[in-house]
Protein backbone atom coordinates (compact mmCIF):
# COMPACT_ATOMS: atom_id res chain seq x y z
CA UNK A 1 -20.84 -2.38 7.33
CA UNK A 2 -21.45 -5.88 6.51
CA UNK A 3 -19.25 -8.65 6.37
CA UNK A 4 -20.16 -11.62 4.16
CA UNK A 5 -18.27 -14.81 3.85
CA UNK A 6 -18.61 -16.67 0.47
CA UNK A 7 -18.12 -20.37 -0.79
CA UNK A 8 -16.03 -19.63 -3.67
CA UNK A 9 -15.14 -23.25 -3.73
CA UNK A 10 -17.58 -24.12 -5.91
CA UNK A 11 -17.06 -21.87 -8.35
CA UNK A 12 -20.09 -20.32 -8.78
CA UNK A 13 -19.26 -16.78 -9.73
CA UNK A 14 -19.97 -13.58 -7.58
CA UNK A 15 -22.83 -11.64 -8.74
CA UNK A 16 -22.38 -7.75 -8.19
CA UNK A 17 -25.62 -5.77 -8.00
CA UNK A 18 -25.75 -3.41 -11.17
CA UNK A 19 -25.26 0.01 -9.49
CA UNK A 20 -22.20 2.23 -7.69
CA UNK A 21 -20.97 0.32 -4.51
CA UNK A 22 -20.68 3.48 -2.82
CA UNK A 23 -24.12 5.39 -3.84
CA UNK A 24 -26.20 3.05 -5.90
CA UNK A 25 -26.42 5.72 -9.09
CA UNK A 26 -25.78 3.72 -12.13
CA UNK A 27 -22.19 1.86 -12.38
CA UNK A 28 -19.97 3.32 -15.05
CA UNK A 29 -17.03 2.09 -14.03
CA UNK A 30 -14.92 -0.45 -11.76
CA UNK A 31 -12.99 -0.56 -8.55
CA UNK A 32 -10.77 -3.54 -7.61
CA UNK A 33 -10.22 -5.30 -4.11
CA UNK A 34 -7.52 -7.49 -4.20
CA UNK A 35 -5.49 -9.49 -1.34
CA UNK A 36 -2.44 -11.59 -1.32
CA UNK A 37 -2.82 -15.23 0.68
CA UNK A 38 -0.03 -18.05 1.35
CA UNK A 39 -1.14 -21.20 -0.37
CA UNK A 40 2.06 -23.35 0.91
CA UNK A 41 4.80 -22.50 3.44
CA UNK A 42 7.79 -25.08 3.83
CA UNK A 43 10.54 -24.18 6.48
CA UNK A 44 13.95 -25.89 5.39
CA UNK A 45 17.07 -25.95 7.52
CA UNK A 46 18.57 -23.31 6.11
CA UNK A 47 15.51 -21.07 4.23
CA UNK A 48 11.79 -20.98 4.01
CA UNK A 49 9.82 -21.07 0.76
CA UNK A 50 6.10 -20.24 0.23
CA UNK A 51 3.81 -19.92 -3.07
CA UNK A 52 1.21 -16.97 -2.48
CA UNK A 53 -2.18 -16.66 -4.93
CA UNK A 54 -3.61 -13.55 -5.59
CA UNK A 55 -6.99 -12.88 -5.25
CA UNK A 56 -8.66 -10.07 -7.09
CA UNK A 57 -12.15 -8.52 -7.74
CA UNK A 58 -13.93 -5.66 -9.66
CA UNK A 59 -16.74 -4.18 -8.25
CA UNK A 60 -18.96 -1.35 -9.78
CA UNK A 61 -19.03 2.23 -9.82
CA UNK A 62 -19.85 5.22 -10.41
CA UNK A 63 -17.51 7.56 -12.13
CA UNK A 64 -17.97 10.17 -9.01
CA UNK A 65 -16.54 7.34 -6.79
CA UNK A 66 -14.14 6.22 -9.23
CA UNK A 67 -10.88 8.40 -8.07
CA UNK A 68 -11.87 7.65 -4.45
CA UNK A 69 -11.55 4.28 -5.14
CA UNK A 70 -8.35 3.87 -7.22
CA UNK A 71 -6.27 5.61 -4.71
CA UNK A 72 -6.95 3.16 -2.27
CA UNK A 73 -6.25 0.47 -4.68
CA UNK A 74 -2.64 2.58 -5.26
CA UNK A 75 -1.69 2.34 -1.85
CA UNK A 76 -2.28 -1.36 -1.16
CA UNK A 77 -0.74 -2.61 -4.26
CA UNK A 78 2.84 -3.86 -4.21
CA UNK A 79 4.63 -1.97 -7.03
CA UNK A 80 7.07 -0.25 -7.79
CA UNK A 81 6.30 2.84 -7.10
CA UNK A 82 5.13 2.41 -4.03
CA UNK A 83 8.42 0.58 -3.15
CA UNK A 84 10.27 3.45 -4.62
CA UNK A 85 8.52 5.52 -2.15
CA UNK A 86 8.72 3.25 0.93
CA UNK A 87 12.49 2.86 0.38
CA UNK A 88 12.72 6.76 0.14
CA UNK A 89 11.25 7.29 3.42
CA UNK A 90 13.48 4.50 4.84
CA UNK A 91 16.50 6.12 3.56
CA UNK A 92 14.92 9.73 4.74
CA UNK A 93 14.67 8.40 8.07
CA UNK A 94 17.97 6.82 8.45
CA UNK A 95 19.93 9.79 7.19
CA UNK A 96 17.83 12.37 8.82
CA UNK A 97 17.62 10.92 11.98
CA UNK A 98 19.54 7.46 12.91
CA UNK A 99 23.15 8.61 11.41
CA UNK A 100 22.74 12.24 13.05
CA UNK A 101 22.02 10.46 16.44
CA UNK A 102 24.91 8.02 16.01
CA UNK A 103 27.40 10.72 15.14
CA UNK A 104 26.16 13.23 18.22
CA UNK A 105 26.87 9.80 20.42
CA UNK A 106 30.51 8.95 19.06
CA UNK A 107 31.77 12.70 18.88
CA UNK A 108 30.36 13.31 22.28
CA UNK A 109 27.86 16.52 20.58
CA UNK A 110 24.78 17.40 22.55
CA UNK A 111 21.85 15.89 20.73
CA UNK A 112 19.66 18.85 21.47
CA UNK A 113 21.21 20.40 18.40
CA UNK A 114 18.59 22.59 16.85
CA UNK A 115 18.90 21.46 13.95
CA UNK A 116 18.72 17.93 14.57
CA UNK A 117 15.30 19.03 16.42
CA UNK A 118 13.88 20.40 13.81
CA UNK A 119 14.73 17.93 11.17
CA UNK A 120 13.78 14.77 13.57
CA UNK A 121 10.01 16.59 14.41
CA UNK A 122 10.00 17.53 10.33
CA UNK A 123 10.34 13.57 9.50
CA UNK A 124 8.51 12.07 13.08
CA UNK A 125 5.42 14.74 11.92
CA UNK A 126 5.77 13.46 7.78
CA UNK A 127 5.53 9.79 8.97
CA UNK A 128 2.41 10.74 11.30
CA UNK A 129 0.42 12.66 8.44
CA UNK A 130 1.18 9.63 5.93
CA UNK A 131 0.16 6.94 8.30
CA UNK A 132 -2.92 8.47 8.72
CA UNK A 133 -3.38 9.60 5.15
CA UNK A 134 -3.06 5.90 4.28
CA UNK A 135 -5.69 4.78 7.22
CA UNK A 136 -7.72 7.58 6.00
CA UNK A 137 -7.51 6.44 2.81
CA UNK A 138 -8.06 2.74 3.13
CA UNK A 139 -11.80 3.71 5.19
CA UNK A 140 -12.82 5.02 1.91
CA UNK A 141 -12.59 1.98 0.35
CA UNK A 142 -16.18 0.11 -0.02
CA UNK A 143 -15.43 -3.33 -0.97
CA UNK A 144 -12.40 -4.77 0.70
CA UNK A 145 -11.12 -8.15 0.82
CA UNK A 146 -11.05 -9.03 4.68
CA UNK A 147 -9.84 -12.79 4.22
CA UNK A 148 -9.45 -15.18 1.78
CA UNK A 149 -8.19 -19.08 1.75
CA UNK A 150 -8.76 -21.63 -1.07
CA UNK A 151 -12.61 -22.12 0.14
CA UNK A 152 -13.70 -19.13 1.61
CA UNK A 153 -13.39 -15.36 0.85
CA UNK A 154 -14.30 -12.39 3.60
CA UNK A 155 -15.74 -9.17 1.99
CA UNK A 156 -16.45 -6.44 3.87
CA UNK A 157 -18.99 -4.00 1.66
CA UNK A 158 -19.47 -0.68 3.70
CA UNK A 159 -22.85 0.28 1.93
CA UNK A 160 -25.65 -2.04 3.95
CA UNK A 161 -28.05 -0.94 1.23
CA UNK A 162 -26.17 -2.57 -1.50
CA UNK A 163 -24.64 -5.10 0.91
CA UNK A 164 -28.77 -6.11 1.06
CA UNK A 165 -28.67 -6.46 -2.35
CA UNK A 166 -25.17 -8.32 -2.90
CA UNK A 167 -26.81 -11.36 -0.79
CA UNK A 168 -29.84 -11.21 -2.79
CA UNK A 169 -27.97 -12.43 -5.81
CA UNK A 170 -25.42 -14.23 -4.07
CA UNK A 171 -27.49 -16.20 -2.05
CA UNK A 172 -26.18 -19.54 -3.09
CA UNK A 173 -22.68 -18.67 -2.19
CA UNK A 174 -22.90 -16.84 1.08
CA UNK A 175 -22.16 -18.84 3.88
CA UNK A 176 -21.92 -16.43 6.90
CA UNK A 177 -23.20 -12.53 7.16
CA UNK A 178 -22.03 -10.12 10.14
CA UNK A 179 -20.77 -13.13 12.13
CA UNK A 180 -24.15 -14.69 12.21
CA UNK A 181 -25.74 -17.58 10.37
């Protein structure tokens, strides 16, 4: 993996090398990165109040790599359906598990209820598999967006080969690679 900081300051445009990110067969198609940075923060007595930029980037692809790449791009986004279904699992959790608790401790019920069991290890074992679907996910990803300010931008690309080739073109811009000068 390498991970390549730009001067976007300038404004000299990023040059992506004309093949799949993931492969290197011929690019058909695009996958995003994008990432979400705070531009201003002010604390007030009462509130705070900050202004956030969004920062986004197509890549190529191939069409193979495609699907593995927009699902990623589903999971980080901030939308409404992914809202929808972090508010369900909220609301799953609470019901399922936090009320049930809280009404065994006020009526005085043993909490070993099987039932209760088997519906808290249901939920605990649906939160494990989607955490690590998500991480799972996410490490399929080859172009992500480590870091970004109003200067600088992070990328990590996970293909060295075209990573090679990304700092060929973008020579001008790149300021750091893999920590080193």
């Amino acid at each position: 993996m390498a991970v390549l900081r730009l001067d976007i300051s300038k404004r000299q445009g990023i040059y992506w090398p004309k093949k799949c990110a993931v492969c290197g067969a011929e690019a058909t198609s695009e996958g995003k990165a994008a990432c979400s940075i705070v531009t201003k923060l002010q604390y007030r007595l009462i509130y705070w109040s900050w202004t956030r930029r969004r920062i986004s980037m197509s890549y190529p692809l191939c069409m193979k790599h495609r699907l593995i790449c927009f699902l990623p791009s589903l999971v980080s986004e901030r939308n409404l359906f992914n809202l929808g279904v972090g508010f369900l699992a909220v609301l799953s959790f609470v019901f399922g598990v936090l009320v049930p608790l809280a009404s065994c401790i006020i009526v005085h019920k043993p909490i070993m209820n099987p039932q209760f069991v088997i519906r808290c290890s249901f939920l605990f074992g649906l939160g494990i598999v989607a955490i690590l679907g998500i991480v799972a996910i996410q490490r399929l990803v080859p172009v992500k967006i480590k870091d970004a300010n109003e200067a600088m931008i992070t990328l990590n690309i996970s293909n060295r080969t075209y990573a090679d080739e990304f700092i060929m073109l973008n020579r001008a811009s790149i300021v750091d690679v893999d920590g080193g000068t």
